[in-house]
N, C-alpha and C. Protein backbone atom coordinates (compact mmCIF):
# COMPACT_ATOMS: atom_id res chain seq x y z
N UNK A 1 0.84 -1.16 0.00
CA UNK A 1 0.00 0.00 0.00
C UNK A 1 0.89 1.23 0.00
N UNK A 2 0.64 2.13 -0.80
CA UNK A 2 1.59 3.73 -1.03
C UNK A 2 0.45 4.49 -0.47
N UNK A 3 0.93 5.64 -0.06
CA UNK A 3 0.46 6.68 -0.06
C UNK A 3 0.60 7.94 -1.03
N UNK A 4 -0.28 8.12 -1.91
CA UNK A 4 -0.09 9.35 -2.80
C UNK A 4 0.54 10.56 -2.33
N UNK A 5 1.08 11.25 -3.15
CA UNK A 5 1.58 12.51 -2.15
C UNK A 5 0.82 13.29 -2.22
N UNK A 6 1.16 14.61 -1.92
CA UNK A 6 -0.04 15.57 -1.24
C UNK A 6 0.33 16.55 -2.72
N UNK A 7 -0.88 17.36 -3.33
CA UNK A 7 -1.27 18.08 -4.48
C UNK A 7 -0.16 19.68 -3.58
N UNK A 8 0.43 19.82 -4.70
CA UNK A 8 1.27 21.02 -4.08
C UNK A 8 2.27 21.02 -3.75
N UNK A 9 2.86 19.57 -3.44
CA UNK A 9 4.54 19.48 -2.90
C UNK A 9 5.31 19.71 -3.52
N UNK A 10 6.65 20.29 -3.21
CA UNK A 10 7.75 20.34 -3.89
C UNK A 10 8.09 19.54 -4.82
N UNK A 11 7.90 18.31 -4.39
CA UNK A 11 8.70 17.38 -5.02
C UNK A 11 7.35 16.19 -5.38
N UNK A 12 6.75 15.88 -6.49
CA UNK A 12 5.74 14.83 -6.73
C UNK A 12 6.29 13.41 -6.20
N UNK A 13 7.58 13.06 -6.57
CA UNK A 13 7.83 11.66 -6.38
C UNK A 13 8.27 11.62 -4.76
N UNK A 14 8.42 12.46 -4.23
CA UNK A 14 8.62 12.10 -2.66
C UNK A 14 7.73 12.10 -1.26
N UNK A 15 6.46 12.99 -2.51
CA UNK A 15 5.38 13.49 -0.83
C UNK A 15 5.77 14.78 -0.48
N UNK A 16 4.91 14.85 0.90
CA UNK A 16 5.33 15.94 1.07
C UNK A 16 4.18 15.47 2.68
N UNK A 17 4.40 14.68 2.90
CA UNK A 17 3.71 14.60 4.30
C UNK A 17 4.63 14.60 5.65
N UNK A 18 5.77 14.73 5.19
CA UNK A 18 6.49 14.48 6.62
C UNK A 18 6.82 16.40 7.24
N UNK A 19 6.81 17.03 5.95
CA UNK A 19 7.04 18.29 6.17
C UNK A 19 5.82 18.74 6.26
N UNK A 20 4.19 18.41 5.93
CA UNK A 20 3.56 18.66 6.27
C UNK A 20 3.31 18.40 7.82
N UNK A 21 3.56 17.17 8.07
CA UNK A 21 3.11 16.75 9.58
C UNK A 21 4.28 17.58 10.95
N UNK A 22 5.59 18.21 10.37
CA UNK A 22 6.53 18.53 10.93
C UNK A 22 5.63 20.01 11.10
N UNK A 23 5.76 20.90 9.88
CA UNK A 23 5.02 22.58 10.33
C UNK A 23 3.73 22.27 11.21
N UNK A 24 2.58 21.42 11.05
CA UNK A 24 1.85 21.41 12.14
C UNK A 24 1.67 21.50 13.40
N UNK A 25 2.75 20.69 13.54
CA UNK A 25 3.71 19.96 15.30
C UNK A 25 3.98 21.13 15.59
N UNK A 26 4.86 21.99 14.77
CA UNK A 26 6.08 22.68 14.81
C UNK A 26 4.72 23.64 15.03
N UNK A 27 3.82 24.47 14.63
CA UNK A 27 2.53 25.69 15.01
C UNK A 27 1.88 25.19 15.89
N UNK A 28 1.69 24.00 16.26
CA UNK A 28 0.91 24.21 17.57
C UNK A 28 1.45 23.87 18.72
N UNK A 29 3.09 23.14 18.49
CA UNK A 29 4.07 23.70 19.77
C UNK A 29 3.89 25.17 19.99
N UNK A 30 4.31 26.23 18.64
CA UNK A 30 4.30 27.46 18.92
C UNK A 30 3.00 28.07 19.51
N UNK A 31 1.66 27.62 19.30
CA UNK A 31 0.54 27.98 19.43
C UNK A 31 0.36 28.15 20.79
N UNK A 32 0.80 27.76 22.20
CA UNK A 32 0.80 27.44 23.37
C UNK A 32 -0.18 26.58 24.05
N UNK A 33 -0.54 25.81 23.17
CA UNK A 33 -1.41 25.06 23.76
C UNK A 33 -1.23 23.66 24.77
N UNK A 34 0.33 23.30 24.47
CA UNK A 34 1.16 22.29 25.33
C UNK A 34 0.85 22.70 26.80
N UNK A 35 1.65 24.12 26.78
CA UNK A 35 1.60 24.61 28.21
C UNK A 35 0.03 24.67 28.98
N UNK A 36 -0.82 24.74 28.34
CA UNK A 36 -2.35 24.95 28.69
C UNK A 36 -2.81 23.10 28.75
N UNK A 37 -2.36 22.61 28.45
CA UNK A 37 -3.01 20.95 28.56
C UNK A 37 -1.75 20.82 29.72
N UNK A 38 -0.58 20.91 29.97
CA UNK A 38 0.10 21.00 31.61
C UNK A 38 -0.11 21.07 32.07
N UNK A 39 -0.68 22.42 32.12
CA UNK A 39 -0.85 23.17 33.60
C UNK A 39 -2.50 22.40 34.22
N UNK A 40 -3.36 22.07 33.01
CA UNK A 40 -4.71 21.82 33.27
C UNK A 40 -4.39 19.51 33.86
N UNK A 41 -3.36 19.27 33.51
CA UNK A 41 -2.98 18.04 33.63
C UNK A 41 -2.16 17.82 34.90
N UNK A 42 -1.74 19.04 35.60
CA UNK A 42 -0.58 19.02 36.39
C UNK A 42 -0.90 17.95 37.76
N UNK A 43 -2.56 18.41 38.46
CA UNK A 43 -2.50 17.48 39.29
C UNK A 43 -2.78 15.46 39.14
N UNK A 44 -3.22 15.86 37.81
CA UNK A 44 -3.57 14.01 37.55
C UNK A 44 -1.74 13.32 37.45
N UNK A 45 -1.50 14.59 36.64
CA UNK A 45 0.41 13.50 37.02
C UNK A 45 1.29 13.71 37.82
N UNK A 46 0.94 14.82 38.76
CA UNK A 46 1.52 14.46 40.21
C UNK A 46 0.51 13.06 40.59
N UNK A 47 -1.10 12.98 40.81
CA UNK A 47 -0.75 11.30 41.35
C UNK A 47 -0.39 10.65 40.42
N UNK A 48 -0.38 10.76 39.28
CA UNK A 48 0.38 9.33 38.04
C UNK A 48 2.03 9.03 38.78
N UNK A 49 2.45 10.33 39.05
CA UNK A 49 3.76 9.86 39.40
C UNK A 49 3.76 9.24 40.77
N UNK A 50 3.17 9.71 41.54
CA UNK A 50 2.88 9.17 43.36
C UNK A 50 2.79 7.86 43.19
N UNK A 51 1.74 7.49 42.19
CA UNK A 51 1.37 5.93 42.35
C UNK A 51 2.70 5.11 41.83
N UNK A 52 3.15 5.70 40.40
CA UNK A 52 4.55 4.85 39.97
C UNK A 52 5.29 5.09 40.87
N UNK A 53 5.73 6.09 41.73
CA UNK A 53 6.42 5.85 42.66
C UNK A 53 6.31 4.82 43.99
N UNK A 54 5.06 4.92 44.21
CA UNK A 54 4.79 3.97 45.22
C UNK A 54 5.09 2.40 44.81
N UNK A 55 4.90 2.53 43.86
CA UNK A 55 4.65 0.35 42.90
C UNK A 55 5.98 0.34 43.25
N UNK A 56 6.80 1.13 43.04
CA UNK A 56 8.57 0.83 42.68
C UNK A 56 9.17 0.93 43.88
N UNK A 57 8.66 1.69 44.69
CA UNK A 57 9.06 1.55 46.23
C UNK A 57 8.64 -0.33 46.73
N UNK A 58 7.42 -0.48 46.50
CA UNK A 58 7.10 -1.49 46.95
C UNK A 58 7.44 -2.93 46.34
N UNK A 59 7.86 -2.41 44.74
CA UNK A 59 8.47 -3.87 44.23
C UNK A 59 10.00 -3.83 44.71
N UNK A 60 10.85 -2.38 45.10
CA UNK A 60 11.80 -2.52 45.99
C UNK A 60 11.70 -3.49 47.31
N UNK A 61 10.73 -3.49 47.88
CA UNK A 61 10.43 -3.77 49.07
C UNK A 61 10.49 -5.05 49.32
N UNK A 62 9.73 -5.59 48.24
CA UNK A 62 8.99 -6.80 48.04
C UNK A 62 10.55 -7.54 47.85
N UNK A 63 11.68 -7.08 46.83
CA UNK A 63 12.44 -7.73 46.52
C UNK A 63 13.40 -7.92 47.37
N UNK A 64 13.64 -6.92 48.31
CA UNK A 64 14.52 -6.92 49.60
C UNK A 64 13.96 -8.00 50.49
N UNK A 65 13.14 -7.67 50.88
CA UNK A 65 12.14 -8.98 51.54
C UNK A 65 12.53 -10.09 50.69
N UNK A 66 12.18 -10.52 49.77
CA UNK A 66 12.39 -11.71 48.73
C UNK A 66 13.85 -12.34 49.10
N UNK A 67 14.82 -11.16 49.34
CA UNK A 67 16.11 -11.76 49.39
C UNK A 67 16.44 -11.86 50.56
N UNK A 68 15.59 -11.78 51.57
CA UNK A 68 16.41 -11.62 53.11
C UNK A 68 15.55 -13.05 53.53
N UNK A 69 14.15 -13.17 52.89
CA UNK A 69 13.96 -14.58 52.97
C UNK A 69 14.85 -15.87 52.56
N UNK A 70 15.12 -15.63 51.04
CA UNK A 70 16.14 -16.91 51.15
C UNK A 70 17.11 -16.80 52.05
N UNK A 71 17.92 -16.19 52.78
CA UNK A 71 18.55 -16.46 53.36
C UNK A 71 18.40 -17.21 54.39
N UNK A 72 19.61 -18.22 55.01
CA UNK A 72 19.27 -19.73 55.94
C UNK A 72 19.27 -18.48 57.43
N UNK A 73 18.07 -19.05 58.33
CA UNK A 73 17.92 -18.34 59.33
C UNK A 73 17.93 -16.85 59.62
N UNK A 74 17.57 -16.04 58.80
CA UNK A 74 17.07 -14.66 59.01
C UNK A 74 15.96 -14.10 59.55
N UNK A 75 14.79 -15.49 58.41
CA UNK A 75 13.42 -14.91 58.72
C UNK A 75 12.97 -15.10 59.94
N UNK A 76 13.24 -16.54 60.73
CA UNK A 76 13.20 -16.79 61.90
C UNK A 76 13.99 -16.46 63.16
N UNK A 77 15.54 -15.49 62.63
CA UNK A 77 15.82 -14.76 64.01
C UNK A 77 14.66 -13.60 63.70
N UNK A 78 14.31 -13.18 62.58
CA UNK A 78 13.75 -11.57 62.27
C UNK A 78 12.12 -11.77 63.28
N UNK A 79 11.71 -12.80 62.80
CA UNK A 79 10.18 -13.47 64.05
C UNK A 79 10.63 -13.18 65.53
N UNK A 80 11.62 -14.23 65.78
CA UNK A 80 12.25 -14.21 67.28
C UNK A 80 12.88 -12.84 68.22
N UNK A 81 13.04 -11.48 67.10
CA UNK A 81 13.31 -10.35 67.06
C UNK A 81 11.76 -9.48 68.08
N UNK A 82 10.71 -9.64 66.64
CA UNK A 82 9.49 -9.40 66.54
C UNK A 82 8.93 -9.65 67.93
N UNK A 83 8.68 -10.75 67.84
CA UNK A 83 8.44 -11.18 69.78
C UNK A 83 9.26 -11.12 71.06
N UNK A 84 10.05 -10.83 70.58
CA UNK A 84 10.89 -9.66 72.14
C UNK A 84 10.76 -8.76 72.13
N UNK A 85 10.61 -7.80 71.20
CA UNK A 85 10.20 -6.52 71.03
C UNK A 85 8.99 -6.53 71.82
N UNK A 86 7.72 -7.37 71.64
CA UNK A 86 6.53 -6.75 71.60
C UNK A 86 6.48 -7.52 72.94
N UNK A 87 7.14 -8.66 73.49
CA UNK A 87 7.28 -9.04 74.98
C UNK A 87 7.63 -7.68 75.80
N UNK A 88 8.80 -7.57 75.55
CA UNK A 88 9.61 -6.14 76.05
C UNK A 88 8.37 -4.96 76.13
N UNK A 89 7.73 -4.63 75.31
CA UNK A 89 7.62 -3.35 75.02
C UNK A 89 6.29 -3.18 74.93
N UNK A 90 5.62 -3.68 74.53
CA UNK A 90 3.94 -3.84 74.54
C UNK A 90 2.92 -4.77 75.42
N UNK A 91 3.59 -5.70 76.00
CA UNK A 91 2.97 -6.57 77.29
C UNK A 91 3.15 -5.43 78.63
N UNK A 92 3.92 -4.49 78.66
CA UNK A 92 4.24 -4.16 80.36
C UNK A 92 2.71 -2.80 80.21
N UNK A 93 2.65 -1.85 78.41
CA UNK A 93 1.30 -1.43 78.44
C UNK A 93 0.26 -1.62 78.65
N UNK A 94 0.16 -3.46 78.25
CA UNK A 94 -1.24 -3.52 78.85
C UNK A 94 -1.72 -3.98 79.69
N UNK A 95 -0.61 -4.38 80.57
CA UNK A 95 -0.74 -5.05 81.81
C UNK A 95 -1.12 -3.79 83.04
N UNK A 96 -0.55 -2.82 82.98
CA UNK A 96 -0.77 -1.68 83.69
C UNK A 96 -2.06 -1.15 83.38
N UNK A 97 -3.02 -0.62 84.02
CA UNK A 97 -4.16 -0.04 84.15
C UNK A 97 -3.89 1.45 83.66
N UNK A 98 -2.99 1.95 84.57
CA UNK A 98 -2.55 3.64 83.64
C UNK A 98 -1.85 3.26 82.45
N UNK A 99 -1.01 3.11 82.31
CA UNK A 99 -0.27 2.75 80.91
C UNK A 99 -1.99 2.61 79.82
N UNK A 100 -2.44 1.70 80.07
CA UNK A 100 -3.55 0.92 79.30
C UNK A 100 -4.24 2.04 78.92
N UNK A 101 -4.70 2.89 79.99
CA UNK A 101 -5.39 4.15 79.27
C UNK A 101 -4.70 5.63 79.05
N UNK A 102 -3.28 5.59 78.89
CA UNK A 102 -2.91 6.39 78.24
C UNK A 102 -3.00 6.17 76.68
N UNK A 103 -2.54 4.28 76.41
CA UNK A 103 -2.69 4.04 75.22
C UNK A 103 -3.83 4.08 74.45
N UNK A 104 -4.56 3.96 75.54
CA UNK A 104 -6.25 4.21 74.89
C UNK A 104 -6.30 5.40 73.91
N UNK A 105 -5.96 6.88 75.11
CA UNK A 105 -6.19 7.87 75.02
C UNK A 105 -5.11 8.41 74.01
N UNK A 106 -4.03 7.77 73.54
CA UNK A 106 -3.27 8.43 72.99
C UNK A 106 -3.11 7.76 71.36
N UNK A 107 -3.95 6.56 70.99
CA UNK A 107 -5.11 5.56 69.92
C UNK A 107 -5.89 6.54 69.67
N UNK A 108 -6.83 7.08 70.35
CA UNK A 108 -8.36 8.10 70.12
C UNK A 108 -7.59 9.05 69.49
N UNK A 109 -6.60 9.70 70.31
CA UNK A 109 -6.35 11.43 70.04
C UNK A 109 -5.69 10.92 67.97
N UNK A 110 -5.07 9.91 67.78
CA UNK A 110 -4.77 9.59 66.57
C UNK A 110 -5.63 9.42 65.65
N UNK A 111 -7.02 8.90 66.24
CA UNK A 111 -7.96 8.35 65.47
C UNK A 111 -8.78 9.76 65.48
N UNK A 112 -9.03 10.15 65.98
CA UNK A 112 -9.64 11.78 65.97
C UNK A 112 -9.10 12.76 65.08
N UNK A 113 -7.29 12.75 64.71
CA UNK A 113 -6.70 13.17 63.91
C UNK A 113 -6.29 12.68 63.05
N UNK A 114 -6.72 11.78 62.59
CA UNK A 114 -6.96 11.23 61.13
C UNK A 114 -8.42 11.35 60.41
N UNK A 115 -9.26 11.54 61.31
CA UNK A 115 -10.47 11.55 60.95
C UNK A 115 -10.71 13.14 60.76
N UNK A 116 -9.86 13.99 61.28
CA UNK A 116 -10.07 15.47 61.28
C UNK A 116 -10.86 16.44 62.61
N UNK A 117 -11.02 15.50 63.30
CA UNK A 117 -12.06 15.86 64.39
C UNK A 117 -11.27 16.72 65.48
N UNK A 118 -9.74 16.81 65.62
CA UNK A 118 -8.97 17.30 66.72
C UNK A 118 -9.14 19.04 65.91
C-alpha cells in the first residue's frame, strides 16, 4: 500500500507529508497550547507519578524482603526479634491499668486526627 503525495509538494515523487506533519507539530508547539493541557494536567500526574512511585518503592520492598527470605535463618531470628520486642515493650502497656489508658487515650487522640475531628 503507497500513499499518494499531497497536491502542491515540492517534489511529486517524494510526498510531502512528513514536512507537512513537521510545520503542524512545529505551530501548535508554537501555538501554546502544550503549556495549557500541563498546567490543566498538572494534578492528575503528580498522582500518576505518586502511584509509579509507590509500585517501585514497593516492588523494591517486596524484593529486599524476597532476598532476606532466602537467606538460611534470618526470617526466623527476624520473628524471634518481633516477639521480644513486643514481649519487652507492649505486654508491660497492657498489663498496667494507667499505661492501658494512656494508650487508649493516645489511639483516640490519633484516630480523631486522622479523621479530622482534633
Amino acid at each position: 500500500m503507497s500513499v499518494p503525495p499531497l497536491e502542491g509538494s515540492q517534489d511529486a515523487g517524494e510526498g510531502g507529508e512528513w514536512d507537512l506533519l513537521t510545520s503542524k507539530v512545529q505551530a501548535w508547539l508554537n501555538s501554546g497550547q502544550l503549556q495549557e493541557i500541563g498546567q490543566s494536567a498538572r494534578t492528575p500526574l503528580t498522582a500518576l507519578l505518586a502511584v509509579v512511585a509507590a509500585v517501585l518503592v514497593l516492588r523494591v520492598y517486596a524484593a529486599l524482603l524476597g532476598a532476606l527470605d532466602s537467606l538460611p535463618l534470618v526470617p526466623g531470628l527476624l520473628e524471634l526479634v518481633g516477639v521480644i520486642w513486643v514481649l519487652r515493650h507492649g505486654l508491660p502497656k497492657l498489663l498496667r491499668s494507667s499505661e492501658r489508658e494512656q494508650l487508649t487515650q493516645q489511639l483516640q487522640r490519633r484516630w480523631n486526627a486522622f479523621l479530622g475531628k482534633s
